[in-house]
PDB file of N, CA and C in Angstrom:
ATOM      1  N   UNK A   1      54.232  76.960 -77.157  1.00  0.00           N
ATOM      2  CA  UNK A   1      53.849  78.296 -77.561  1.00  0.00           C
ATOM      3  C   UNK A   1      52.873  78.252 -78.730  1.00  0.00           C
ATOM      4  N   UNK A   2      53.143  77.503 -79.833  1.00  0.00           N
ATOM      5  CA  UNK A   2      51.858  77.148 -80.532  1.00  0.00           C
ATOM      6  C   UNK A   2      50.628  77.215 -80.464  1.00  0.00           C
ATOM      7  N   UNK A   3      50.638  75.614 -79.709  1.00  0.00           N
ATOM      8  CA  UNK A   3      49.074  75.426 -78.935  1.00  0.00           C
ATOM      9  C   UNK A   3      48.723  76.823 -78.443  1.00  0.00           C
ATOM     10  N   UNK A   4      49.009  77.512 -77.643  1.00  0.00           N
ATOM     11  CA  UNK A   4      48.400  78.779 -77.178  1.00  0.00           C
ATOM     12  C   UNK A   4      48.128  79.922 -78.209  1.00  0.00           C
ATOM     13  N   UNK A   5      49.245  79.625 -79.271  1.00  0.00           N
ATOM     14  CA  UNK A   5      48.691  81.056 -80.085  1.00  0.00           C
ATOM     15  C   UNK A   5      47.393  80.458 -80.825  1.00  0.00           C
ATOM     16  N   UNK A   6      47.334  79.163 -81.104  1.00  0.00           N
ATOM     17  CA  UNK A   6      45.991  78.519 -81.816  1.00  0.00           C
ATOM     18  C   UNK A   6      44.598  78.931 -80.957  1.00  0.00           C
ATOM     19  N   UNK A   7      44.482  78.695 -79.994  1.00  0.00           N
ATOM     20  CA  UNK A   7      43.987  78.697 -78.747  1.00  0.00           C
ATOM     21  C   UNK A   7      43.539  79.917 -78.902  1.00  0.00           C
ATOM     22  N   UNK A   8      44.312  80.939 -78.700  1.00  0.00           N
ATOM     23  CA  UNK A   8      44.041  82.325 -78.643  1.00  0.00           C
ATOM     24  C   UNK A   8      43.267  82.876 -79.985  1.00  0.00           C
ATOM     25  N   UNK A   9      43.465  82.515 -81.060  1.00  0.00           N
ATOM     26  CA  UNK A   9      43.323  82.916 -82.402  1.00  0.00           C
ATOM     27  C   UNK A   9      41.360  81.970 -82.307  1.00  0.00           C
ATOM     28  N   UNK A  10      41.849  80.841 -81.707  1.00  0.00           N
ATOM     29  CA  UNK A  10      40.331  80.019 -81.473  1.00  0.00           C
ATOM     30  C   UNK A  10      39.016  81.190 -80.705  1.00  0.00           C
ATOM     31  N   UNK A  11      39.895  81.251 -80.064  1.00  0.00           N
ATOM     32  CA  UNK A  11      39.010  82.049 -78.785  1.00  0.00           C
ATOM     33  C   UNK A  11      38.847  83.470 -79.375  1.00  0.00           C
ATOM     34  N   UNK A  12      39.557  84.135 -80.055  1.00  0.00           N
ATOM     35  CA  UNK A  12      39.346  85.116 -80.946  1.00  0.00           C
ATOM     36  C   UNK A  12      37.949  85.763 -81.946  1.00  0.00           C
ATOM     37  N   UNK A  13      38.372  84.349 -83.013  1.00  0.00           N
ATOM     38  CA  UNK A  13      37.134  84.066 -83.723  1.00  0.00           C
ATOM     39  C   UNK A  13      36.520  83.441 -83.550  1.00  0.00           C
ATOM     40  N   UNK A  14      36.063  82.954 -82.428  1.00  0.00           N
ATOM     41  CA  UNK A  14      35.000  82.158 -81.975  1.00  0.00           C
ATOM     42  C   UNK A  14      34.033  82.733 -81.460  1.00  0.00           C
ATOM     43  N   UNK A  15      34.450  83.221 -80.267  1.00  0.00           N
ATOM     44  CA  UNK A  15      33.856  84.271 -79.081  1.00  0.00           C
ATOM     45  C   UNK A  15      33.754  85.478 -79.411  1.00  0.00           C
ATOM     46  N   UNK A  16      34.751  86.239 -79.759  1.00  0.00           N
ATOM     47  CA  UNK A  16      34.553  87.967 -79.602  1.00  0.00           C
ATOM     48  C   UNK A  16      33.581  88.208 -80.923  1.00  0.00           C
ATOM     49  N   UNK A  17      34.100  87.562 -82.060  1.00  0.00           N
ATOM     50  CA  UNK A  17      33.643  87.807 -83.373  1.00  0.00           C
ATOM     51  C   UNK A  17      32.129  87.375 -83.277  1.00  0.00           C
ATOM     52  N   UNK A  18      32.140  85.760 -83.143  1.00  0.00           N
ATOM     53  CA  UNK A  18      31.138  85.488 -83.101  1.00  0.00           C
ATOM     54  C   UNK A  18      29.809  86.184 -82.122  1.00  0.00           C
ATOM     55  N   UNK A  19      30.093  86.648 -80.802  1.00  0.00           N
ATOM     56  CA  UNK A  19      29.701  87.569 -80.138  1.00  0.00           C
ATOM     57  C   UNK A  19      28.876  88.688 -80.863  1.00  0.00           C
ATOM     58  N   UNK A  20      30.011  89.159 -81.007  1.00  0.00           N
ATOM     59  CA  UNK A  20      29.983  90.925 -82.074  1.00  0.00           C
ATOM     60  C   UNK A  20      29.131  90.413 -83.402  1.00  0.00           C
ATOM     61  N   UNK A  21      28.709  89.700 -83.404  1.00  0.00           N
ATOM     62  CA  UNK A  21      28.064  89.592 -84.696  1.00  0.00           C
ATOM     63  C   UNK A  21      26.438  89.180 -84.316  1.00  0.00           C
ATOM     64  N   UNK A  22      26.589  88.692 -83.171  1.00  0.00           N
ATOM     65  CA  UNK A  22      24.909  88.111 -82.911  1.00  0.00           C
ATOM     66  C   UNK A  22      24.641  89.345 -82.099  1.00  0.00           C
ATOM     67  N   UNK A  23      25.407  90.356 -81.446  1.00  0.00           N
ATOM     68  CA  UNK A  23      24.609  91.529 -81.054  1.00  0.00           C
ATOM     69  C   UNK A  23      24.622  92.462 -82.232  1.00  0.00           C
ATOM     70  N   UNK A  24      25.222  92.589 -83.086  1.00  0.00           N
ATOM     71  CA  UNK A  24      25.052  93.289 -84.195  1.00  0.00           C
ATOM     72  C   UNK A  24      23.321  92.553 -84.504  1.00  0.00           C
ATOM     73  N   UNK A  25      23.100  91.465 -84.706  1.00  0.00           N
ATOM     74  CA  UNK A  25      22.126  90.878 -85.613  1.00  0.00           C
ATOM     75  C   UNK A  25      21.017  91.450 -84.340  1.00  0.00           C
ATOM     76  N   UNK A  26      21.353  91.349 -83.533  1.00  0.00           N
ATOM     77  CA  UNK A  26      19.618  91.455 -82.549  1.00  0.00           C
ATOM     78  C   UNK A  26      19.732  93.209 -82.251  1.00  0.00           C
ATOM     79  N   UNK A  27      20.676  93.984 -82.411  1.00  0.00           N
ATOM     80  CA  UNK A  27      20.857  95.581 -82.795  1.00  0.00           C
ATOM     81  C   UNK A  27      19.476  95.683 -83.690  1.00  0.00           C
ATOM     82  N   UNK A  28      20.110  94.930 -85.117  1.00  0.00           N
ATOM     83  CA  UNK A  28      19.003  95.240 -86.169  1.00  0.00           C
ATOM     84  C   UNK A  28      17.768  95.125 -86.223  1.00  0.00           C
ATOM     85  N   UNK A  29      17.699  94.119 -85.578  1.00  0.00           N
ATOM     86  CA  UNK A  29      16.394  93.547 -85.636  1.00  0.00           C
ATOM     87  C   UNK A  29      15.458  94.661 -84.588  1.00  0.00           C
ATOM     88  N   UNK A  30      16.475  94.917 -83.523  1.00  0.00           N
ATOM     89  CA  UNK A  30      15.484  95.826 -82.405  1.00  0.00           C
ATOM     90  C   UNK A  30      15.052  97.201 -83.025  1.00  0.00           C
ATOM     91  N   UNK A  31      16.078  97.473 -84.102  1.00  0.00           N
ATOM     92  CA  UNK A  31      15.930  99.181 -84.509  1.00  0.00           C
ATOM     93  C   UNK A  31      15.131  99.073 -85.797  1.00  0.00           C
ATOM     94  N   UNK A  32      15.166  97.906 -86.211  1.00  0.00           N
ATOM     95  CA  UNK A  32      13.654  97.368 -87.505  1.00  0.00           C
ATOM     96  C   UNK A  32      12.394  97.314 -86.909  1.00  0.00           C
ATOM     97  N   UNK A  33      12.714  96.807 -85.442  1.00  0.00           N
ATOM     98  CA  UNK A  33      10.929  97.148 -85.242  1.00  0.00           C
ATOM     99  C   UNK A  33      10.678  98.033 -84.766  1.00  0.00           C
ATOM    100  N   UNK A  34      11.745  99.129 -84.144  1.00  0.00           N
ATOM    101  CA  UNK A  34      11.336 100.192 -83.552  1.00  0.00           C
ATOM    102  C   UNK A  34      11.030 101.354 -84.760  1.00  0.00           C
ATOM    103  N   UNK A  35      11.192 101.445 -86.172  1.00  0.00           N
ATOM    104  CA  UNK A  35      11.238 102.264 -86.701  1.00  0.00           C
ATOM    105  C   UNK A  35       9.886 101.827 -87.218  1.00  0.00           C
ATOM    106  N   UNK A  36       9.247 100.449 -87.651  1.00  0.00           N
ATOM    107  CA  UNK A  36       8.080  99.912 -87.803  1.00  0.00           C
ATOM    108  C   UNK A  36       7.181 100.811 -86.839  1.00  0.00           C
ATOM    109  N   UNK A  37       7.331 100.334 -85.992  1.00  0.00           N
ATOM    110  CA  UNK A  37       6.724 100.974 -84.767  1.00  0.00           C
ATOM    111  C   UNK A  37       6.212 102.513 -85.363  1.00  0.00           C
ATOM    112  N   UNK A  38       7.298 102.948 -85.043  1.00  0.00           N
ATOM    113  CA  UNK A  38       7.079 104.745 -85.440  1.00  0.00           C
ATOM    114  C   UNK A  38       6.474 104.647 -86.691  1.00  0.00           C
ATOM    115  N   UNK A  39       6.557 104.163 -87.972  1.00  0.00           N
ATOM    116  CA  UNK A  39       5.672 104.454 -88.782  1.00  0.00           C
ATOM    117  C   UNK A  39       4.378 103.887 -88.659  1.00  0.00           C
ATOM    118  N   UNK A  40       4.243 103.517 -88.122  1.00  0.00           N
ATOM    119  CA  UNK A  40       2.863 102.663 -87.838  1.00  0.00           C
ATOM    120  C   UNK A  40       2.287 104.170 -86.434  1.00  0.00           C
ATOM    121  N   UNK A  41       2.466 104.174 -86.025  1.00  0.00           N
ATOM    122  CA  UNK A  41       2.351 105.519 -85.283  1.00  0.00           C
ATOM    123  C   UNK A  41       2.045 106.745 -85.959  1.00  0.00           C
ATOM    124  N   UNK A  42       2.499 106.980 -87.553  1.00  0.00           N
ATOM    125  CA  UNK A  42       2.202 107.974 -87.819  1.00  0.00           C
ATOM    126  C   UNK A  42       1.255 107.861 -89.264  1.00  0.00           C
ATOM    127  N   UNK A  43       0.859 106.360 -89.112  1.00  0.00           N
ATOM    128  CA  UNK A  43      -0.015 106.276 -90.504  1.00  0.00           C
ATOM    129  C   UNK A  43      -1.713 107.144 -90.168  1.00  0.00           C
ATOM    130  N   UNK A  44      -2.672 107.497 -90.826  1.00  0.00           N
ATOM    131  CA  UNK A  44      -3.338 108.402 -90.174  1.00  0.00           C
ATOM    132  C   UNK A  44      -4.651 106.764 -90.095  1.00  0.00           C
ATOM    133  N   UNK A  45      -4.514 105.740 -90.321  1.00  0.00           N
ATOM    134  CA  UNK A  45      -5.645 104.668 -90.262  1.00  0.00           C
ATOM    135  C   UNK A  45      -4.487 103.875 -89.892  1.00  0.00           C
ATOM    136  N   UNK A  46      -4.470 103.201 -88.109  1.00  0.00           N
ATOM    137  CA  UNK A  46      -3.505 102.732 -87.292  1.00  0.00           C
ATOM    138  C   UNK A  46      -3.752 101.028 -87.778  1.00  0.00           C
ATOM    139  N   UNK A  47      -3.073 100.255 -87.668  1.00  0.00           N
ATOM    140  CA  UNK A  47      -3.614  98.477 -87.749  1.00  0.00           C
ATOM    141  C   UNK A  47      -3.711  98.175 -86.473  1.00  0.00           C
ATOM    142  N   UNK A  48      -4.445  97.364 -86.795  1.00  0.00           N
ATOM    143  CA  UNK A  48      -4.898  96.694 -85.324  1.00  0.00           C
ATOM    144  C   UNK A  48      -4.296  96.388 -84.579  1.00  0.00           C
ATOM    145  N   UNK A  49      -3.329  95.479 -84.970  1.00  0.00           N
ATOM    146  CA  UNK A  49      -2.088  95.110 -83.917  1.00  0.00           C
ATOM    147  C   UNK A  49      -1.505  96.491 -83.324  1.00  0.00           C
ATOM    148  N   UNK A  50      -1.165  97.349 -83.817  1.00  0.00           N
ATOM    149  CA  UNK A  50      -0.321  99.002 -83.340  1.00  0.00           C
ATOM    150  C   UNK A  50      -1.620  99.438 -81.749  1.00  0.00           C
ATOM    151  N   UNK A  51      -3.220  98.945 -82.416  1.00  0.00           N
ATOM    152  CA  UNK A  51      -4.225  99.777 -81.133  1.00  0.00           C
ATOM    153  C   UNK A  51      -3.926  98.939 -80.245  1.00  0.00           C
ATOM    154  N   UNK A  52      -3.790  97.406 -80.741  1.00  0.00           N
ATOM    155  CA  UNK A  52      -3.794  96.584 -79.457  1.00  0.00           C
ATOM    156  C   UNK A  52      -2.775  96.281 -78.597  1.00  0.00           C
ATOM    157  N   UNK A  53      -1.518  96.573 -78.908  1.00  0.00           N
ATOM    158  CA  UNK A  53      -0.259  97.060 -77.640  1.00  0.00           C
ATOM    159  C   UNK A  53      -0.199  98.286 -77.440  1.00  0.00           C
ATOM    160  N   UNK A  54      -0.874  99.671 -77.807  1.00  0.00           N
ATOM    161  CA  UNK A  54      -1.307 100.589 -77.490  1.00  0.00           C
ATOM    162  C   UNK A  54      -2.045 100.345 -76.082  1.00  0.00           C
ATOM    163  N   UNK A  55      -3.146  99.916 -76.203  1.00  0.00           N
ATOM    164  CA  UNK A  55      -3.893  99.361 -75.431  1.00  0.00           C
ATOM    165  C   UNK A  55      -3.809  98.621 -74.255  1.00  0.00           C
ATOM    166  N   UNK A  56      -3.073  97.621 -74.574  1.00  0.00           N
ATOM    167  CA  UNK A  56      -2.082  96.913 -73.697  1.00  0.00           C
ATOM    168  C   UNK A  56      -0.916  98.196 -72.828  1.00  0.00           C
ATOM    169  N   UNK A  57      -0.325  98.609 -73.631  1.00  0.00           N
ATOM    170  CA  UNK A  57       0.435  99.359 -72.498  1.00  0.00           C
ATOM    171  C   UNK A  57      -0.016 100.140 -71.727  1.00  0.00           C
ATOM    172  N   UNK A  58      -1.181 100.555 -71.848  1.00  0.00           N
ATOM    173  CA  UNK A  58      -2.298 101.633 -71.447  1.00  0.00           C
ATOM    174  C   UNK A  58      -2.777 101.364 -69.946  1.00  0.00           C
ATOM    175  N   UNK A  59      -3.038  99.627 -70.203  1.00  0.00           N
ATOM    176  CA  UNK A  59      -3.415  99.193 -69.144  1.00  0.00           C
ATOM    177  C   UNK A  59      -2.571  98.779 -67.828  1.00  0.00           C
ATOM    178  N   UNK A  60      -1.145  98.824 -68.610  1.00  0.00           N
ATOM    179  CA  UNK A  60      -0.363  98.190 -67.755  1.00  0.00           C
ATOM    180  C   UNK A  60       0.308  99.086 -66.867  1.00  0.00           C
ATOM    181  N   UNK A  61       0.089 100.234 -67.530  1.00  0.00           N
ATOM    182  CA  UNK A  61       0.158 101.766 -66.614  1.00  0.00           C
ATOM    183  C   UNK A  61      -0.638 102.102 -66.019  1.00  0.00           C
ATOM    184  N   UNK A  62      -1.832 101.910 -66.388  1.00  0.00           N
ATOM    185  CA  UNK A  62      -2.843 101.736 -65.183  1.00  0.00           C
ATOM    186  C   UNK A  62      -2.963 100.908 -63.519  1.00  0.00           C
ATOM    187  N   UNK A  63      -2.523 100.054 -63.604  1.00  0.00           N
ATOM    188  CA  UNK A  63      -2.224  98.862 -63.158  1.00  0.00           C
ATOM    189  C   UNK A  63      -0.807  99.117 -61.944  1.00  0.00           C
ATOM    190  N   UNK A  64       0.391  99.712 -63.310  1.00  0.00           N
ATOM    191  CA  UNK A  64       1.543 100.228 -62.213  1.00  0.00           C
ATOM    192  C   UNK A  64       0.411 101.595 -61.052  1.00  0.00           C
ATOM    193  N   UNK A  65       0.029 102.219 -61.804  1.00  0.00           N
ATOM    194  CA  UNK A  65      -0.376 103.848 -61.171  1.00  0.00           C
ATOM    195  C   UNK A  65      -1.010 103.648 -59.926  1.00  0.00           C
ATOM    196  N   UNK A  66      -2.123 101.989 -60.123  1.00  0.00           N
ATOM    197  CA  UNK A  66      -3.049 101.935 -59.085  1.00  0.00           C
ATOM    198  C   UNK A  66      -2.142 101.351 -57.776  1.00  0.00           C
ATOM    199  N   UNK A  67      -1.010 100.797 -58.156  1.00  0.00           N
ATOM    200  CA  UNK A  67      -0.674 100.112 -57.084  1.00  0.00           C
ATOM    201  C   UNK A  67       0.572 100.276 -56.475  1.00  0.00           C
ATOM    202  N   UNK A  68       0.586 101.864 -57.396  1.00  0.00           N
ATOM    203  CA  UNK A  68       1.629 102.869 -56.667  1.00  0.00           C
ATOM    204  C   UNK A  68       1.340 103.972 -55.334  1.00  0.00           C
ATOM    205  N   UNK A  69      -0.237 103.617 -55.914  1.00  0.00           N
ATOM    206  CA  UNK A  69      -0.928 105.123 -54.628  1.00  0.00           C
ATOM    207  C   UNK A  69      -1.211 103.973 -53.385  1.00  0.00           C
TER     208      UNK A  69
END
């Protein structure tokens, strides 16, 4: 009975925690660049990088649109 409660307590903080903590960390990171994003969206002189995946997505909707008709 031991071994198993160790086991369990292993698998506990190993997995779930450890888990829950690296989607917590890539949470942040996704809602840090998405808020980047938006301010960079609303600066009134855009950076270059912001026109050029602008741009990029622009095209890539183009691309879906043409080869939807």
């Amino acid at each position: 009975m031991g071994g198993f409660y160790n086991i369990m307590l292993g698998y506990f903080f190993g997995f779930a925690l450890g888990v829950g903590s690296a989607l917590a960390v890539i949470y942040s990171i996704y809602t840090g660049g998405y808020k980047k994003a938006v301010e960079h969206s609303l600066l009134e002189q855009k950076p270059k990088r912001y026109l050029d995946a602008v741009a990029s997505a622009m095209q890539r909707m183009e691309k879906t649109h043409a080869r939807d008709k």
